[in-house]
Protein backbone atom coordinates (compact mmCIF):
# COMPACT_ATOMS: atom_id res chain seq x y z
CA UNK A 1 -5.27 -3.35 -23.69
CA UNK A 2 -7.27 -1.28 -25.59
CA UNK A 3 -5.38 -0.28 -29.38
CA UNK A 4 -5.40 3.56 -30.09
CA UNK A 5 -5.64 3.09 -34.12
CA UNK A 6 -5.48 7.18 -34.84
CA UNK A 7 -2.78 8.96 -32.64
CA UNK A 8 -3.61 12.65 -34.06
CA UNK A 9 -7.66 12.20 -32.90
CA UNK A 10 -6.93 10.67 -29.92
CA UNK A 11 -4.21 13.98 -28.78
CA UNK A 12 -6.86 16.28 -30.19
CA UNK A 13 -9.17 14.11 -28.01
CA UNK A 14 -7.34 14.54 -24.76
CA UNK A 15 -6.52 18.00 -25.19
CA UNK A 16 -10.38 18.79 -25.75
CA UNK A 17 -10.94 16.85 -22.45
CA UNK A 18 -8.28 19.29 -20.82
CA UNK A 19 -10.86 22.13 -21.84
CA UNK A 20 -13.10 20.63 -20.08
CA UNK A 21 -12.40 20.45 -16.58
CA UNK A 22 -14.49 20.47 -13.98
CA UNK A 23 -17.74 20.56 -16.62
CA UNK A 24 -19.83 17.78 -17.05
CA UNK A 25 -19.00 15.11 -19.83
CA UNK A 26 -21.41 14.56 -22.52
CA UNK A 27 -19.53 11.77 -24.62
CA UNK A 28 -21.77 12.83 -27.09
CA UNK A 29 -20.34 16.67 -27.96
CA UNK A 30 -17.27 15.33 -27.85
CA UNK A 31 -17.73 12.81 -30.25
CA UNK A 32 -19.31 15.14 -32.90
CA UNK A 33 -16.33 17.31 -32.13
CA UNK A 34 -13.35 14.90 -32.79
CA UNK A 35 -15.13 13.37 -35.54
CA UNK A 36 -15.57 9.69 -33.62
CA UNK A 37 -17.82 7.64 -32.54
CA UNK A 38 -19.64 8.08 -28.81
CA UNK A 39 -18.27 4.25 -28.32
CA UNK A 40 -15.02 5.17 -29.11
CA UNK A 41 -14.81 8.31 -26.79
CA UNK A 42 -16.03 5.95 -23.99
CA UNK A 43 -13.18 3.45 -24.76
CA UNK A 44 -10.71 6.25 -24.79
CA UNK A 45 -11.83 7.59 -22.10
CA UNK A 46 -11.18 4.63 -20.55
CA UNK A 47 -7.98 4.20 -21.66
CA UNK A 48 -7.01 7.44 -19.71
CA UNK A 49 -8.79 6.67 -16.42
CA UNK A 50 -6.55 3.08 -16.46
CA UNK A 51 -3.65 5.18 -16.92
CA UNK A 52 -4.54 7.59 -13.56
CA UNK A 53 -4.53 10.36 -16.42
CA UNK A 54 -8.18 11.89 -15.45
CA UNK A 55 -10.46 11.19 -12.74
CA UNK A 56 -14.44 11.28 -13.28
CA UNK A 57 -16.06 12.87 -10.00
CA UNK A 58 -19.33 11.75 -9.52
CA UNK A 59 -22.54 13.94 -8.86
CA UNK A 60 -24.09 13.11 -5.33
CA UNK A 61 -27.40 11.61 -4.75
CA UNK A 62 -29.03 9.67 -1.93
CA UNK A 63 -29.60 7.69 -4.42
CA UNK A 64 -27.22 5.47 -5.32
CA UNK A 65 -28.73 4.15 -8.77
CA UNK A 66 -29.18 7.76 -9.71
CA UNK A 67 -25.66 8.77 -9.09
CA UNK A 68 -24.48 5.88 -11.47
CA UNK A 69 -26.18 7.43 -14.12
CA UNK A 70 -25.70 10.86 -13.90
CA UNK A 71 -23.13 13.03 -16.21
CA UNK A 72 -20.18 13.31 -14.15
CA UNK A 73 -17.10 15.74 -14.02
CA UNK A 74 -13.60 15.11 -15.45
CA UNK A 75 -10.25 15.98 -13.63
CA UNK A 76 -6.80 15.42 -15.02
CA UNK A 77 -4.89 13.78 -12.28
CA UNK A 78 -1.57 15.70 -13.15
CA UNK A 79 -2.94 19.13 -13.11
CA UNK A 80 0.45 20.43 -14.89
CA UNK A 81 -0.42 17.95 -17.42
CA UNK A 82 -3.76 19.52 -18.14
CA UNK A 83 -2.03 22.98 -18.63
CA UNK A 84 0.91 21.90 -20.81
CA UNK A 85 -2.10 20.51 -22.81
CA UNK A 86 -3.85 23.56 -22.83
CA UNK A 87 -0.87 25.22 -23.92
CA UNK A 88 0.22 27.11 -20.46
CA UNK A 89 4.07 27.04 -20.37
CA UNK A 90 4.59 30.32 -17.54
CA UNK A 91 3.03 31.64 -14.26
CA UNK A 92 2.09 34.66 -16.05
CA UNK A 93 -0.15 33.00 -18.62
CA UNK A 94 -2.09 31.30 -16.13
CA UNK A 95 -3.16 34.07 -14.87
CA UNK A 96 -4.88 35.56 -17.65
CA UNK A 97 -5.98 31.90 -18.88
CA UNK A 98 -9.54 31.80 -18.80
CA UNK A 99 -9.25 28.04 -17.73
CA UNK A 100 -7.60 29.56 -14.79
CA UNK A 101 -10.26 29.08 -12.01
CA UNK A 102 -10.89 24.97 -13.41
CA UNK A 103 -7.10 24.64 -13.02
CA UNK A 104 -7.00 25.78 -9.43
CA UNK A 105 -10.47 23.69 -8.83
CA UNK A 106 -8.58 20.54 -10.43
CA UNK A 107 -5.48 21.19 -8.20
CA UNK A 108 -8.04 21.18 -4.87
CA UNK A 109 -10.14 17.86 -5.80
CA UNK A 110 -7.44 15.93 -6.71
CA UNK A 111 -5.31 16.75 -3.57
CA UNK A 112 -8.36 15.74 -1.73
CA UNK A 113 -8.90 12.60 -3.37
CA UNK A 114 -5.01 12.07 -3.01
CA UNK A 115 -5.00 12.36 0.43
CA UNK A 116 -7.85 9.86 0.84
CA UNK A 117 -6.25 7.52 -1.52
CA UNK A 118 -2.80 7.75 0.65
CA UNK A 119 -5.00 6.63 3.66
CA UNK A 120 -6.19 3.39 1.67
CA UNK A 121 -9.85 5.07 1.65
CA UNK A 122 -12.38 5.36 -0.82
CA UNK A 123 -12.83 8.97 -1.58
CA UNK A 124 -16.12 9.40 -1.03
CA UNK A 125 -16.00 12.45 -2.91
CA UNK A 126 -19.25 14.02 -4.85
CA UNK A 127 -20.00 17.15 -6.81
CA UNK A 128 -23.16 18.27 -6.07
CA UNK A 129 -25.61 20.24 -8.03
CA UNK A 130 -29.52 20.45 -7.82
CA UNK A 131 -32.25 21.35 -10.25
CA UNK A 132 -32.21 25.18 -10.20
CA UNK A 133 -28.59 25.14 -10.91
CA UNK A 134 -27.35 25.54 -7.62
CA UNK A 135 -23.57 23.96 -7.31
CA UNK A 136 -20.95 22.49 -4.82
CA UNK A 137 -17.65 21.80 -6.11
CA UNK A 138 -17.06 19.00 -4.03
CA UNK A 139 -19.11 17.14 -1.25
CA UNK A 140 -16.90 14.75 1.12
CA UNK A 141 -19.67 12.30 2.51
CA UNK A 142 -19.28 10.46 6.04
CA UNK A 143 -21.96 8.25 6.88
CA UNK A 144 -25.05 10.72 6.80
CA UNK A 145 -23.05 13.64 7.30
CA UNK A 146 -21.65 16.19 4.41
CA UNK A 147 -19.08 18.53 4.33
CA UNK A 148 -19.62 21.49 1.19
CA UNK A 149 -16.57 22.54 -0.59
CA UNK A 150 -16.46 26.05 -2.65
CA UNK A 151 -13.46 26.16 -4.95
CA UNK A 152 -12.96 29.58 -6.14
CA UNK A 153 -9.16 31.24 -7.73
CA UNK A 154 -10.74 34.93 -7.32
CA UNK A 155 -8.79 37.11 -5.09
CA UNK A 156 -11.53 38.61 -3.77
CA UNK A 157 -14.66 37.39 -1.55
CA UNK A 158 -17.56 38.11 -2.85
CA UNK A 159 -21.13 37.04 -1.53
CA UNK A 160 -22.38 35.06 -4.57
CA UNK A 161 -19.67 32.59 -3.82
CA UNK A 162 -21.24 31.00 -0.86
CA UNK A 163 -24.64 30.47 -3.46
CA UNK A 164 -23.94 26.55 -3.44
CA UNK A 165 -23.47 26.33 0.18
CA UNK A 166 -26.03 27.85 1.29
CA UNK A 167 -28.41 26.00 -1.19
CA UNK A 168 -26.98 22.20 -0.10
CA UNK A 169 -27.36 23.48 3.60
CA UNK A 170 -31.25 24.20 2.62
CA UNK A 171 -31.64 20.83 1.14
CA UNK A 172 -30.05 18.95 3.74
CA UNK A 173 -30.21 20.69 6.95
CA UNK A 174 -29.92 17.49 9.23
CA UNK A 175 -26.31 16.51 7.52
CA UNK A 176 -24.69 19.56 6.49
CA UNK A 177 -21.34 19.84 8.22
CA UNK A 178 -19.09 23.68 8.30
CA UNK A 179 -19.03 24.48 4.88
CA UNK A 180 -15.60 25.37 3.35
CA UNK A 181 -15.00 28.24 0.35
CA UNK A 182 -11.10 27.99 -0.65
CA UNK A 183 -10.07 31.24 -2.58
CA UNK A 184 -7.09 32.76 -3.39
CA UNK A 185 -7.39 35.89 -1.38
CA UNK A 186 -6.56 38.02 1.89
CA UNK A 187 -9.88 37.93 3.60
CA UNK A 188 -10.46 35.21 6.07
CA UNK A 189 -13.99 35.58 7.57
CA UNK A 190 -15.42 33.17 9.91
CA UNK A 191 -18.89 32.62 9.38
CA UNK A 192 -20.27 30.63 11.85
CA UNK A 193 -24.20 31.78 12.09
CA UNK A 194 -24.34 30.22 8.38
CA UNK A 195 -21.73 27.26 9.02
CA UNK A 196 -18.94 28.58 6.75
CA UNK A 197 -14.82 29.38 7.07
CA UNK A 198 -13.25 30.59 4.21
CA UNK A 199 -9.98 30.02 3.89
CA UNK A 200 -7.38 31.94 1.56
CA UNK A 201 -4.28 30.05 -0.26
CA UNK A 202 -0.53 30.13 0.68
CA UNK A 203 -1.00 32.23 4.09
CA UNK A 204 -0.30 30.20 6.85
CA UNK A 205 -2.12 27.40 8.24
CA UNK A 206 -5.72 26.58 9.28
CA UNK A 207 -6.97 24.02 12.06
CA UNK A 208 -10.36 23.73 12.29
CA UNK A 209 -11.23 23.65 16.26
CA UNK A 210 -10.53 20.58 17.68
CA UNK A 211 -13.37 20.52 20.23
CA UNK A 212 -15.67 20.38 16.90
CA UNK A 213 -15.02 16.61 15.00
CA UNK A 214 -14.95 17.74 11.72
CA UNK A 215 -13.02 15.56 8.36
CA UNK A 216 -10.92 18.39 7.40
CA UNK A 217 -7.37 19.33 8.09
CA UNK A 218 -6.09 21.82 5.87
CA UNK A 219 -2.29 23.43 5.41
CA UNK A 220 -2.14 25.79 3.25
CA UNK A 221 2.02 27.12 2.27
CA UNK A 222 3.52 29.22 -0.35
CA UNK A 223 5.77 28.02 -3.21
CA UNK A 224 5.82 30.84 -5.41
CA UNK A 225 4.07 34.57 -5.24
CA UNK A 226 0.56 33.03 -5.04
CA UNK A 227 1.17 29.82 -3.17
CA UNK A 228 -0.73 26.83 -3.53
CA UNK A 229 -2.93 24.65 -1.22
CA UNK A 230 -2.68 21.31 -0.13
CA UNK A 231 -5.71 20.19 2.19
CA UNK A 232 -5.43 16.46 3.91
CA UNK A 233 -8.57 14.39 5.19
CA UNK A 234 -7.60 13.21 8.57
């Protein structure tokens, strides 16, 4: 059991990691910015992952000895959690939080990690990002095969969101699976000739074709005016 010795750095510690959802975690900047050491923010970081607090996504590489030491990204496993630490209390703040979008990106990874988890599987869940700056949110690996995930809270679709997708389909043409953009909005378009379905939140429920074997199931239901999304591996 590792001893927290200064209660007021460590909440200003896990608040700052709040902030940074969905980023990826330099020890380092935190450290200067709490005012401890980079060993300590590892230990406490630690202490949190023990505790099923946060989650640390890993980046995806063939690779494997690169992906161990690679920056990876930080989810809170409570995503309420992360906002009451951020200081969202009502519906209507989050809207206009600027945190917003990582919020609703937290919500989706860690339901898909859930799900896994439920099953008694490994995750086998990856961000994925390449040297021009290109970005998937998450990458669910299956054997060879990949299946892209674009998390965006933006009501409308706009073209630039499908940027990452497009790019990991480029790299890896022989093990891209259907893409999948999630977005909170009203247009649904199927996409086939590039290997994408978007899918908007809280409107029903989507079944990818079952003639196609694909690793995603996902229902989608309203609890409130703009729903959430809950999206199970099968």
């Amino acid at each position: 059991m590792l001893l927290i010795r200064d209660m007021l750095l460590f909440d200003k510690f896990v608040r700052l990691c709040a902030g940074r959802i969905g980023q990826l975690f330099v020890a380092s900047q935190l450290a200067n910015e709490v005012g401890v050491s980079i060993h300590t923010i590892q230990h406490w970081l630690s202490v949190l992952e023990a505790s099923f607090i946060i989650h640390r996504l890993p980046p995806f590489h063939e690779n494997i000895g690169k992906r161990l030491v690679k920056a990876f990204k930080l989810y809170f496993v409570d995503v309420g959690l992360a906002a009451w630490l951020l200081g969202i209390e009502t519906a209507s703040q989050i809207q206009r939080d600027p945190l917003r979008g990582a919020l609703f990106e937290n919500l989706v990874v860690m339901e898909l990690i859930k799900a896994r988890a439920n099953q008694g599987q490994d995750p086998q869940l990856f961000f994925y990002r390449d040297s021009n700056g290109n970005e998937v949110d998450a990458l669910f690996k299956r054997g060879r095969r990949y299946t892209p995930i674009e998390i965006k809270s933006a009501a409308t679709f706009h073209q630039r969101f499908l940027k990452g997708l497009e790019a990991f389909r480029r790299a890896y043409p022989e093990g891209a699976e259907l893409g999948f953009l999630i977005y909170d909005g009203a247009m649904s378009p199927s996409r086939s000739g590039r290997r994408l379905l978007a899918v908007q939140i809280g409107r029903g429920i989507f079944q990818p074709d079952q003639s196609d074997a694909r690793p995603w199931s996902m229902i989608c239901f309203s609890s409130s005016a703009k729903g959430y999304c809950r999206l199970i591996i099968q």
